[in-house]
Protein backbone atom coordinates (compact mmCIF):
# COMPACT_ATOMS: atom_id res chain seq x y z
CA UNK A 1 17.30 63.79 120.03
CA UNK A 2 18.99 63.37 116.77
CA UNK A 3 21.98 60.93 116.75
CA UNK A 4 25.41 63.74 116.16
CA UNK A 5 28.11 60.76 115.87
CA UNK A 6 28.57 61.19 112.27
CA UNK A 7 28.03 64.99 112.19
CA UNK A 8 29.92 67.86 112.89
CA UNK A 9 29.48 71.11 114.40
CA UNK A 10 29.72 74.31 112.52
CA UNK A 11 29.95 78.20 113.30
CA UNK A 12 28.93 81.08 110.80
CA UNK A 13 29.43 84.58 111.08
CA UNK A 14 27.65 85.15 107.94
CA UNK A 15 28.95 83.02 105.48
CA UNK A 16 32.25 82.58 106.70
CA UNK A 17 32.64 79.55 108.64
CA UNK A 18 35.12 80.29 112.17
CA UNK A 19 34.65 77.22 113.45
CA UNK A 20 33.95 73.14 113.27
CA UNK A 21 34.06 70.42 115.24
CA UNK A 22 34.65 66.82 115.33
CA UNK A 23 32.12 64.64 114.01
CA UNK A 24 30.18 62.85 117.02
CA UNK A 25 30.40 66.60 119.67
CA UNK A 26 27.81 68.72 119.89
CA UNK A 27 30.27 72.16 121.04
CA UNK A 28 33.03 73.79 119.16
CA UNK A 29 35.14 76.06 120.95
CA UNK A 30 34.98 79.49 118.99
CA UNK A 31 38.07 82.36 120.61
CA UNK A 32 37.17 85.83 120.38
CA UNK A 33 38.97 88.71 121.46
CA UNK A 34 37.82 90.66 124.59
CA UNK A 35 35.26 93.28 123.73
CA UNK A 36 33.83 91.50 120.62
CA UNK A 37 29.89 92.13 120.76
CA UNK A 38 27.32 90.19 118.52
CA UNK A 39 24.11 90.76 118.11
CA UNK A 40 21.34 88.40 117.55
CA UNK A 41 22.13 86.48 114.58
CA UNK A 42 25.39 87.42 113.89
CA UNK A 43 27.02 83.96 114.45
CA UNK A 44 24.75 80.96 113.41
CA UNK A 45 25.50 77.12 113.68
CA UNK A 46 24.78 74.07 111.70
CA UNK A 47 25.07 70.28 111.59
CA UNK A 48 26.88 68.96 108.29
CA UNK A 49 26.98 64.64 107.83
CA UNK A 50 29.15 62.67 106.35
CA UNK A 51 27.22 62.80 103.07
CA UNK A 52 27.39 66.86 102.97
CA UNK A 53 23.89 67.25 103.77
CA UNK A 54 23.78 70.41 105.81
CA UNK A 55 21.38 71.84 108.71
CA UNK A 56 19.76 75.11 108.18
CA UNK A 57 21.98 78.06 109.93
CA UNK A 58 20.47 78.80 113.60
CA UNK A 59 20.75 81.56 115.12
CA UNK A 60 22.61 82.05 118.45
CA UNK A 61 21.39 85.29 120.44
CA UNK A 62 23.69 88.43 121.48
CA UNK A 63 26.54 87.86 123.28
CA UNK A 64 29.57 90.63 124.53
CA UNK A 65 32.83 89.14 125.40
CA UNK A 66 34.19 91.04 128.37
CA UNK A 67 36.85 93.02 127.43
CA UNK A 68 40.29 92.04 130.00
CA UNK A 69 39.60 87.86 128.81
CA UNK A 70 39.95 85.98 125.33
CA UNK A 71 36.34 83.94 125.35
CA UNK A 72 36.55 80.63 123.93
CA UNK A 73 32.74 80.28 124.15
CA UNK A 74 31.35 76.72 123.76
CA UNK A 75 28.41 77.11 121.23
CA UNK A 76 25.64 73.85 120.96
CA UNK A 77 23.08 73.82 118.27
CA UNK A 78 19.51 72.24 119.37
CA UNK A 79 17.13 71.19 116.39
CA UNK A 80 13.66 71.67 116.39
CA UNK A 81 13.89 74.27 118.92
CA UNK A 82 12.00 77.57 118.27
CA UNK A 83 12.56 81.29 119.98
C-alpha cells in the first residue's frame, strides 16, 4: 500500500474537481442532491503530492443517490487495482 500522508484526495466529474481532501485521508466526503445518478465514469478520483505530481483519474462505477436524502458519499481511491 502506498504511503497517503503527504497526499490528498481528489474528485472529478470530468474535469471539474468537486471535491479534496486533507493530505494524509484516503475519503473525501462529496454531497449530492437526492436523485443525482452517475454512470460509470462519470466521477473519477486521484492522488495529488505535495510536489503536484498527480495520479491518473480512476474511475468510480454507477451510483443513484436516493431521492428523499442529501448523500455525502465517502469515495476511496485504490491504486493498482484493475476492473
Amino acid at each position: 500500500m502506498a504511503d497517503r500522508s503527504k497526499q490528498t484526495l481528489n474528485i472529478y466529474k470530468g474535469d471539474r474537481l468537486v471535491a479534496s481532501g486533507e493530505a494524509g485521508q484516503t475519503s473525501v466526503n462529496v454531497a449530492l442532491p437526492g436523485g443525482t445518478t452517475a454512470t460509470d465514469g462519470e466521477y473519477q478520483g486521484t492522488f495529488k503530492d505535495t510536489d503536484g505530481n498527480e495520479s491518473t483519474k480512476t474511475d468510480f462505477p454507477a451510483f443513484t443517490v436516493p431521492a428523499d436524502t442529501v448523500a455525502e458519499p465517502k469515495a476511496s481511491v485504490t491504486t493498482g487495482a484493475t476492473a
